[in-house]
N, C-alpha and C. Protein backbone atom coordinates (compact mmCIF):
# COMPACT_ATOMS: atom_id res chain seq x y z
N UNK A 1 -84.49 -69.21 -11.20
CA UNK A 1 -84.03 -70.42 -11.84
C UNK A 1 -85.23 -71.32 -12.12
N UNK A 2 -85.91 -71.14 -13.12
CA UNK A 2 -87.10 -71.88 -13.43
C UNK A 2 -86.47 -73.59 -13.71
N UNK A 3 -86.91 -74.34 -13.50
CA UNK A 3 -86.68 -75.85 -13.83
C UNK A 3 -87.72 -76.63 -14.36
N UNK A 4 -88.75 -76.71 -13.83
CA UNK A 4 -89.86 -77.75 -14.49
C UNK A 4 -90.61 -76.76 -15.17
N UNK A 5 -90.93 -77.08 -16.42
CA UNK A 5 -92.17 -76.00 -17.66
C UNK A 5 -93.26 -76.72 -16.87
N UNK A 6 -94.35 -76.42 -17.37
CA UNK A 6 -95.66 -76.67 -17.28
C UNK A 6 -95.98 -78.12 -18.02
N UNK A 7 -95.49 -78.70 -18.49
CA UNK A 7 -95.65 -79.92 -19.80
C UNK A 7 -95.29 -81.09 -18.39
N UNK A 8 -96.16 -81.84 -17.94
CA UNK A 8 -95.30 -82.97 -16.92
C UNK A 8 -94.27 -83.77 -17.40
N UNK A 9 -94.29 -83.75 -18.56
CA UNK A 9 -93.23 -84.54 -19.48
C UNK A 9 -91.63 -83.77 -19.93
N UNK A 10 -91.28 -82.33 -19.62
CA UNK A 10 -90.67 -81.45 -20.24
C UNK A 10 -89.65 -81.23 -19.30
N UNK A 11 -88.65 -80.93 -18.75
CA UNK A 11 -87.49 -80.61 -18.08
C UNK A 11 -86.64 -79.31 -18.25
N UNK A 12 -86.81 -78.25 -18.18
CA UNK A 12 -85.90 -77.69 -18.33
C UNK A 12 -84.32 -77.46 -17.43
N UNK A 13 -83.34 -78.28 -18.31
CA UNK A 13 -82.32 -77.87 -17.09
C UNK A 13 -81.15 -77.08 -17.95
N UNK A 14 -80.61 -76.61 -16.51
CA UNK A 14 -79.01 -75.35 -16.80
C UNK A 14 -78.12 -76.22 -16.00
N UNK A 15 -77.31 -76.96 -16.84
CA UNK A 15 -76.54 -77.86 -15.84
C UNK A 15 -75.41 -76.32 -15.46
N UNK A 16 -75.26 -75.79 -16.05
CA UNK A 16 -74.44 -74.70 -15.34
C UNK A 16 -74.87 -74.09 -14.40
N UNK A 17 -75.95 -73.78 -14.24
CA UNK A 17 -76.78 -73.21 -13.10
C UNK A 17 -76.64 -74.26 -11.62
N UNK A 18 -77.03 -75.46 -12.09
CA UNK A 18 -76.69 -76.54 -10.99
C UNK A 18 -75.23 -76.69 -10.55
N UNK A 19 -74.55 -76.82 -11.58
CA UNK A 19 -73.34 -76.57 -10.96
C UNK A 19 -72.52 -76.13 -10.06
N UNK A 20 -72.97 -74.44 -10.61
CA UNK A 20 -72.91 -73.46 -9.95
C UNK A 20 -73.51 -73.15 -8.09
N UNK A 21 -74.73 -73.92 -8.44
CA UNK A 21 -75.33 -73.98 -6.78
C UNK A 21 -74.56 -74.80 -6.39
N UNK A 22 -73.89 -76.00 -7.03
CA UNK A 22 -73.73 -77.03 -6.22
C UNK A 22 -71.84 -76.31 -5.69
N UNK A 23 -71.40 -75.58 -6.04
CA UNK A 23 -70.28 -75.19 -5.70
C UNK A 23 -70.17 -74.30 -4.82
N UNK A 24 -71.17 -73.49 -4.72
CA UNK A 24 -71.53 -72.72 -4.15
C UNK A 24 -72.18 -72.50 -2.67
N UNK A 25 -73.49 -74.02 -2.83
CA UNK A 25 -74.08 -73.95 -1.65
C UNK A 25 -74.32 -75.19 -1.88
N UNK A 26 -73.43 -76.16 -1.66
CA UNK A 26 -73.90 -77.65 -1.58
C UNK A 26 -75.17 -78.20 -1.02
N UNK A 27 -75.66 -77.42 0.33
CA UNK A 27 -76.90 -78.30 0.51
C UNK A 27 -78.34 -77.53 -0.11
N UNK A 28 -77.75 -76.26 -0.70
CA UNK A 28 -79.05 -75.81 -1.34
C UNK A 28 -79.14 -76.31 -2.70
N UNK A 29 -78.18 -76.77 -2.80
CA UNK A 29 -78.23 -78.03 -4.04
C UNK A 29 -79.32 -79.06 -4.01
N UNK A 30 -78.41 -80.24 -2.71
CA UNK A 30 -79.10 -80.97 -2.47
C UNK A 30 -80.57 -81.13 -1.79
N UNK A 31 -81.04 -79.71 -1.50
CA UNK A 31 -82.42 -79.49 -1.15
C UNK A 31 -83.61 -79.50 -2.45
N UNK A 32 -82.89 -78.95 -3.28
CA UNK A 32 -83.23 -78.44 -4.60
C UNK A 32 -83.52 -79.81 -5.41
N UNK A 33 -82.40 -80.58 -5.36
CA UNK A 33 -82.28 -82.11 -6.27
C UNK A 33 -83.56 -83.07 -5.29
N UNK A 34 -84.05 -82.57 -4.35
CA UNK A 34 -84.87 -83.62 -3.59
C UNK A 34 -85.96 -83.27 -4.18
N UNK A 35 -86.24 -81.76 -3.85
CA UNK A 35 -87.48 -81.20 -4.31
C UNK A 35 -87.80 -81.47 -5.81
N UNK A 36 -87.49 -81.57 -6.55
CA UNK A 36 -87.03 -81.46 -7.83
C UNK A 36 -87.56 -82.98 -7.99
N UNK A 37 -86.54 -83.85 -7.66
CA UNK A 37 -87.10 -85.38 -8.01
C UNK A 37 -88.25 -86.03 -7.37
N UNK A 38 -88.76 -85.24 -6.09
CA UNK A 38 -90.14 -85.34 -5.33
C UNK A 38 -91.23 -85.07 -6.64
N UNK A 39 -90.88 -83.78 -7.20
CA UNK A 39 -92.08 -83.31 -8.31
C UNK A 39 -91.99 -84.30 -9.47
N UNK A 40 -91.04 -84.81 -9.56
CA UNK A 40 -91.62 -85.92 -10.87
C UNK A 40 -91.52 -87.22 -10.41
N UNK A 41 -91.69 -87.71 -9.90
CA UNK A 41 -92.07 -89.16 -9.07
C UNK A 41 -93.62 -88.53 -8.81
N UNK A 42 -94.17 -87.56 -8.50
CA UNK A 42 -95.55 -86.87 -8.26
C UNK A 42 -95.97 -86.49 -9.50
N UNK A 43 -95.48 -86.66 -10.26
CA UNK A 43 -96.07 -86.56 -11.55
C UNK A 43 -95.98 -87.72 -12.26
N UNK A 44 -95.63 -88.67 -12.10
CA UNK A 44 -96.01 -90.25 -12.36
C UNK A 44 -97.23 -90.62 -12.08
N UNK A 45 -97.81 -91.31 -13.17
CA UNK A 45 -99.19 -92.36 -12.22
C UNK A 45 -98.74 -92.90 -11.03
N UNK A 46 -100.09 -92.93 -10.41
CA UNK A 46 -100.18 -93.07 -8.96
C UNK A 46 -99.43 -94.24 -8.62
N UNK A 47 -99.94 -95.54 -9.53
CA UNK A 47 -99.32 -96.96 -9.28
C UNK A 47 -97.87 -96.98 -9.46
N UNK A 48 -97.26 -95.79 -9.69
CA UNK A 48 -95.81 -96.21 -9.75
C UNK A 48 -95.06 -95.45 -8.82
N UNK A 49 -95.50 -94.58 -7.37
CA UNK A 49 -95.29 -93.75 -6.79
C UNK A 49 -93.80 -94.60 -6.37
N UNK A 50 -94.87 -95.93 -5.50
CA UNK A 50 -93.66 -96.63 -4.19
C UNK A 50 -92.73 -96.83 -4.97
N UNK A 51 -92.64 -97.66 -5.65
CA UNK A 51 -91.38 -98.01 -6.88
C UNK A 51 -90.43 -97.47 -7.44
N UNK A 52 -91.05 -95.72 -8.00
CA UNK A 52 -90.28 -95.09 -8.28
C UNK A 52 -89.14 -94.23 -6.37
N UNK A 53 -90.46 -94.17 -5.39
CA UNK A 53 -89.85 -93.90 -3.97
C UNK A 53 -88.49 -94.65 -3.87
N UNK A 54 -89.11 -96.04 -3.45
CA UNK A 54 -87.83 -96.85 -3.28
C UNK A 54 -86.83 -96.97 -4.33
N UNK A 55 -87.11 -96.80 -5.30
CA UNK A 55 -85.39 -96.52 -6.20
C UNK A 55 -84.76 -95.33 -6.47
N UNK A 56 -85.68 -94.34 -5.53
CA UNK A 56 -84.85 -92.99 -5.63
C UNK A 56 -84.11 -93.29 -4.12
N UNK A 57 -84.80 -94.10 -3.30
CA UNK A 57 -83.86 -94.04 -1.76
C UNK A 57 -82.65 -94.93 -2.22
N UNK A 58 -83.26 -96.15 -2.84
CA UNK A 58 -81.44 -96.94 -3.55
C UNK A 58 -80.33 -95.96 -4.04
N UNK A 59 -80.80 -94.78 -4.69
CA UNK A 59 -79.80 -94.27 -5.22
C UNK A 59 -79.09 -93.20 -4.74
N UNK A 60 -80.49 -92.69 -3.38
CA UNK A 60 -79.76 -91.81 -2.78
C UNK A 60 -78.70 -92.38 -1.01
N UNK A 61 -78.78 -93.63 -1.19
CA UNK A 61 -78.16 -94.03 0.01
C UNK A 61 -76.59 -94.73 -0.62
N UNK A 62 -76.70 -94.80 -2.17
CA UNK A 62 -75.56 -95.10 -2.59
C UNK A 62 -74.92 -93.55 -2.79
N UNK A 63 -74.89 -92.59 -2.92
CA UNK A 63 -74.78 -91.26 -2.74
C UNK A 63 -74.15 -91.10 -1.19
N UNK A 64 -75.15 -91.66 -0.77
CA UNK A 64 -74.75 -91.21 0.66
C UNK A 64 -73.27 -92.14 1.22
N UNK A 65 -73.22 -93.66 0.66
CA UNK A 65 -72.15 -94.19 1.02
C UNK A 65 -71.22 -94.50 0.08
N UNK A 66 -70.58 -93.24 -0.71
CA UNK A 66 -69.74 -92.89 -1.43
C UNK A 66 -68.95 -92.31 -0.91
N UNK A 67 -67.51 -92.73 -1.29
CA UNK A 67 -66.58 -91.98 -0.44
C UNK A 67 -66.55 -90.87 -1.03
N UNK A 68 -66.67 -89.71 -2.35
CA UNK A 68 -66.69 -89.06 -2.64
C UNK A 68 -67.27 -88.60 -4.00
N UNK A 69 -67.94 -87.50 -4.60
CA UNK A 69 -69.27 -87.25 -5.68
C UNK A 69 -68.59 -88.09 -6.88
N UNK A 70 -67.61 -88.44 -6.64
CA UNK A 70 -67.33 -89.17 -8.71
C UNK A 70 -67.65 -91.01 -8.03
N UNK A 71 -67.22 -91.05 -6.79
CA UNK A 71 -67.44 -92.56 -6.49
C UNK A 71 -69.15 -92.89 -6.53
N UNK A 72 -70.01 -91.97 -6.24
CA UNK A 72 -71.57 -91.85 -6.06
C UNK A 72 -71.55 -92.27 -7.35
N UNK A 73 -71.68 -90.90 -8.29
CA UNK A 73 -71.47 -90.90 -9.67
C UNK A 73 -71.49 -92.61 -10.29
N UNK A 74 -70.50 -93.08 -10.39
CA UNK A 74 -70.11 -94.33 -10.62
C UNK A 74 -71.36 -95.27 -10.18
N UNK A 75 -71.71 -95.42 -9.30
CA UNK A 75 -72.17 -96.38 -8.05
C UNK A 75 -73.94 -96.17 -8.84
N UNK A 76 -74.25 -95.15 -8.87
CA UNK A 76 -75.62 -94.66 -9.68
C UNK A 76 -75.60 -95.09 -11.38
N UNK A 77 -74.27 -95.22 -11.76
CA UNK A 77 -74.24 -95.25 -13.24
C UNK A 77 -74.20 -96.98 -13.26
N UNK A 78 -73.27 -97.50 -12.57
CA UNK A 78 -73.35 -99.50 -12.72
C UNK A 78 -74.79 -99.57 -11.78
N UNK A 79 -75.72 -98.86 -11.30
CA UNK A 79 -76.81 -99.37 -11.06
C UNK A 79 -77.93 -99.46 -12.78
N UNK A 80 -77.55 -98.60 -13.06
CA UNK A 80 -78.19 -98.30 -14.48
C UNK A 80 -78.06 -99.27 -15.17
N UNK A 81 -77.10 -98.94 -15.40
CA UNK A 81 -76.03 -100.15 -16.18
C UNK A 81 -76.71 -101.70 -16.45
N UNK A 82 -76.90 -102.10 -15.18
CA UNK A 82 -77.63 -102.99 -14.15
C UNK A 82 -78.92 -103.46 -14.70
N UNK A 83 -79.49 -102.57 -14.49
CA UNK A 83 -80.91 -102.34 -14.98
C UNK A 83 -81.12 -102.71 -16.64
N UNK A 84 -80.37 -102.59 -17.53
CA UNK A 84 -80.59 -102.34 -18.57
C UNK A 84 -79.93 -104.13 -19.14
N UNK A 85 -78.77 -104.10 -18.53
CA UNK A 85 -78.01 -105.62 -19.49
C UNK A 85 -77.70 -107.09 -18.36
N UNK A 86 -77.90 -106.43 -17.25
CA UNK A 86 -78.17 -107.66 -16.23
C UNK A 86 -79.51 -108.84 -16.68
N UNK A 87 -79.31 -109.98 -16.74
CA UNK A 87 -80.35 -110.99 -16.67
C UNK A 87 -81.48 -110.46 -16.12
N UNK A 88 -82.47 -110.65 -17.03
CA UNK A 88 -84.05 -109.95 -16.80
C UNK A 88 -83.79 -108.34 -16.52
N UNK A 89 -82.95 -107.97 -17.27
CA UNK A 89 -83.20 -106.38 -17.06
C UNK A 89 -83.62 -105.79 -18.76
N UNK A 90 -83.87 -104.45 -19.11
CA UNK A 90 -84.04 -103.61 -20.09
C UNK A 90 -84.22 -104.35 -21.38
N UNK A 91 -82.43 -105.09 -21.25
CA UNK A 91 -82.25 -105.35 -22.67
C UNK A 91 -83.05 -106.83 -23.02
N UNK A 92 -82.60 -107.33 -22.00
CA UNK A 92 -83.49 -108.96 -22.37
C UNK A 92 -84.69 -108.48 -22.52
N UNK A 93 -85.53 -108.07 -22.30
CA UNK A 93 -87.33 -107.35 -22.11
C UNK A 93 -86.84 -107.31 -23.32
N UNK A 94 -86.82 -106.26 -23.82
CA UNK A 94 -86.43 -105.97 -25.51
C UNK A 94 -86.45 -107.14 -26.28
N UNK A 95 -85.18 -107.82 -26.14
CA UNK A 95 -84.85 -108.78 -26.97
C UNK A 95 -86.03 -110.18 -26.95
N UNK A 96 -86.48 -110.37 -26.01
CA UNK A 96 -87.64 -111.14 -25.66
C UNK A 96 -88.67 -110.96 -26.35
N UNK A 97 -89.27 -109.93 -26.12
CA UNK A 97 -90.16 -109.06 -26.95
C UNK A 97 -89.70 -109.45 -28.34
N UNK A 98 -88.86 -109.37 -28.82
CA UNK A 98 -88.40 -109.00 -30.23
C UNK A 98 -88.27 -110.31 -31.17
N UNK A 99 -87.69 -111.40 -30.15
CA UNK A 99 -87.79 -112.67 -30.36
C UNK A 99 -89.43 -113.11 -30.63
N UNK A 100 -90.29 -112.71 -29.53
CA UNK A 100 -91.58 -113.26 -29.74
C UNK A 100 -92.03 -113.14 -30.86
N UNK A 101 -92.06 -111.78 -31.76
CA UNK A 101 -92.69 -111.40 -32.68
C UNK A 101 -92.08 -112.20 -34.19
N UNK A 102 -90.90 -112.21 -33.75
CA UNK A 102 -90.04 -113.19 -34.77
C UNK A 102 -89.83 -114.94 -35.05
N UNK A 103 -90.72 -115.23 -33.72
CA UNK A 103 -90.85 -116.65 -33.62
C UNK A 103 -91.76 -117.36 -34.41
N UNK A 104 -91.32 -118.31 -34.79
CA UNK A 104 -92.48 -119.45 -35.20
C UNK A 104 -93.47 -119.91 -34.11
N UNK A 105 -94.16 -119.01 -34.71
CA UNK A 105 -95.28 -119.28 -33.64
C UNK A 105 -96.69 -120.94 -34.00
N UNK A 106 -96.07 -121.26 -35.04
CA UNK A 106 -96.94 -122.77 -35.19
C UNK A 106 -96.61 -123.57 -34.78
N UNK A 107 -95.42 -123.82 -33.81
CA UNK A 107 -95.32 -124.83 -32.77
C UNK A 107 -96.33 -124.71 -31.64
N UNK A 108 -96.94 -123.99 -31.14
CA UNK A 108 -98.07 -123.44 -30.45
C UNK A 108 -99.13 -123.78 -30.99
N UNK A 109 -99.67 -123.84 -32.01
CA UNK A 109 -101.21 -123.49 -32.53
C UNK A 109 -101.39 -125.34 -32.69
N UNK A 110 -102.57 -125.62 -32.22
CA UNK A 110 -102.83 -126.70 -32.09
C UNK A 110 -103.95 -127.27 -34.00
N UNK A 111 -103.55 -128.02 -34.54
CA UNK A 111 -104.27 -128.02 -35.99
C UNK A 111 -105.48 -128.79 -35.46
N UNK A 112 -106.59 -127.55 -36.05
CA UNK A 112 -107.87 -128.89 -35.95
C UNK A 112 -108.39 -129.18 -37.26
N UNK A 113 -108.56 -129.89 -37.85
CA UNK A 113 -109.45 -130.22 -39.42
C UNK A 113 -110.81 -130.26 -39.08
N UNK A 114 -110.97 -129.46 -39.97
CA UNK A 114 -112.86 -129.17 -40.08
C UNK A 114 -113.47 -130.75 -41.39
N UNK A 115 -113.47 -132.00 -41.01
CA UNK A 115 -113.54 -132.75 -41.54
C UNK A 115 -115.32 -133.34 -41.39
N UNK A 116 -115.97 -133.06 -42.19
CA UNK A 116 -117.36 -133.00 -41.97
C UNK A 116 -117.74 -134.42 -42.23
N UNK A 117 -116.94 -135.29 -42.58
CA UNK A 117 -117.36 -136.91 -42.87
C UNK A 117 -117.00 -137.43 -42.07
N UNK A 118 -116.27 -136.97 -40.98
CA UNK A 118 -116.13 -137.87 -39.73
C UNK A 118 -116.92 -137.37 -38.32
N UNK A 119 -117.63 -136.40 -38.60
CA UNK A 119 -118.17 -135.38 -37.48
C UNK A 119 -119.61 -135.78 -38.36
N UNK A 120 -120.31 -136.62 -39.07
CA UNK A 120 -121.21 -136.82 -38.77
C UNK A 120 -121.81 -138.30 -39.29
N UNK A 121 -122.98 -138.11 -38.46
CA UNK A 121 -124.02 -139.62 -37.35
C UNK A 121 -124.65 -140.44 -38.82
N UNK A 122 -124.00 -141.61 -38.88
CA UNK A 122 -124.67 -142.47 -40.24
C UNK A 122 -125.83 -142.71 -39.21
N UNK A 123 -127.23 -142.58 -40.22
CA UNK A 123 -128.57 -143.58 -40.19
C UNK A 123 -128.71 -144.33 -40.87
């Protein structure tokens, strides 16, 4: 069951294949899904190791206190969710961004006049 190509950027998945383990041998599943998300958090730049660490433990302790895989499910998806349209999340970044470029930006710029008859010394 090959999964990661050679490309650090590339994924190959068989959600049927996962499936299948996961019906099969639930924790060789979940051995598999650790290992698996260990190798690309390790394939991130370095500066984003902890960050990406700690929001894989957020998601795997909401997993863990799920009463059952569609309640996890859920619980991982309004974290997303979260992320993206919550105040200061995804979408505002965006829209912020998007605003800046679209703003009148000459309320900012301070006018100076290059006025050469008042900038210089009568003798």
């Amino acid at each position: 069951m090959k999964e990661i190509k050679n490309s650090p950027n590339t994924i190959d998945f068989d959600f049927d294949q996962w499936m299948k383990l996961a019906e099969r041998d639930p924790e060789a599943f979940e051995k598999k899904r650790r290992d698996i998300t260990q190798a690309a958090i390790k394939q991130a730049p370095e500066k984003m190791h902890q960050r990406l660490e700690g929001l894989q433990w957020r998601i795997d302790s909401e997993i863990k206190l799920a009463v059952n895989p569609m309640d996890g499910c859920l619980k991982v998806y309004r974290m997303m969710m979260d992320s993206v349209y919550k105040p200061g999340g995804l979408l505002d970044a965006l829209t912020m961004t998007d605003s800046v470029n679209k703003s009148d930006n000459s309320k900012n710029v301070i006018q100076l006049k290059n006025d050469l008859k008042s900038n210089t010394v009568k003798k």
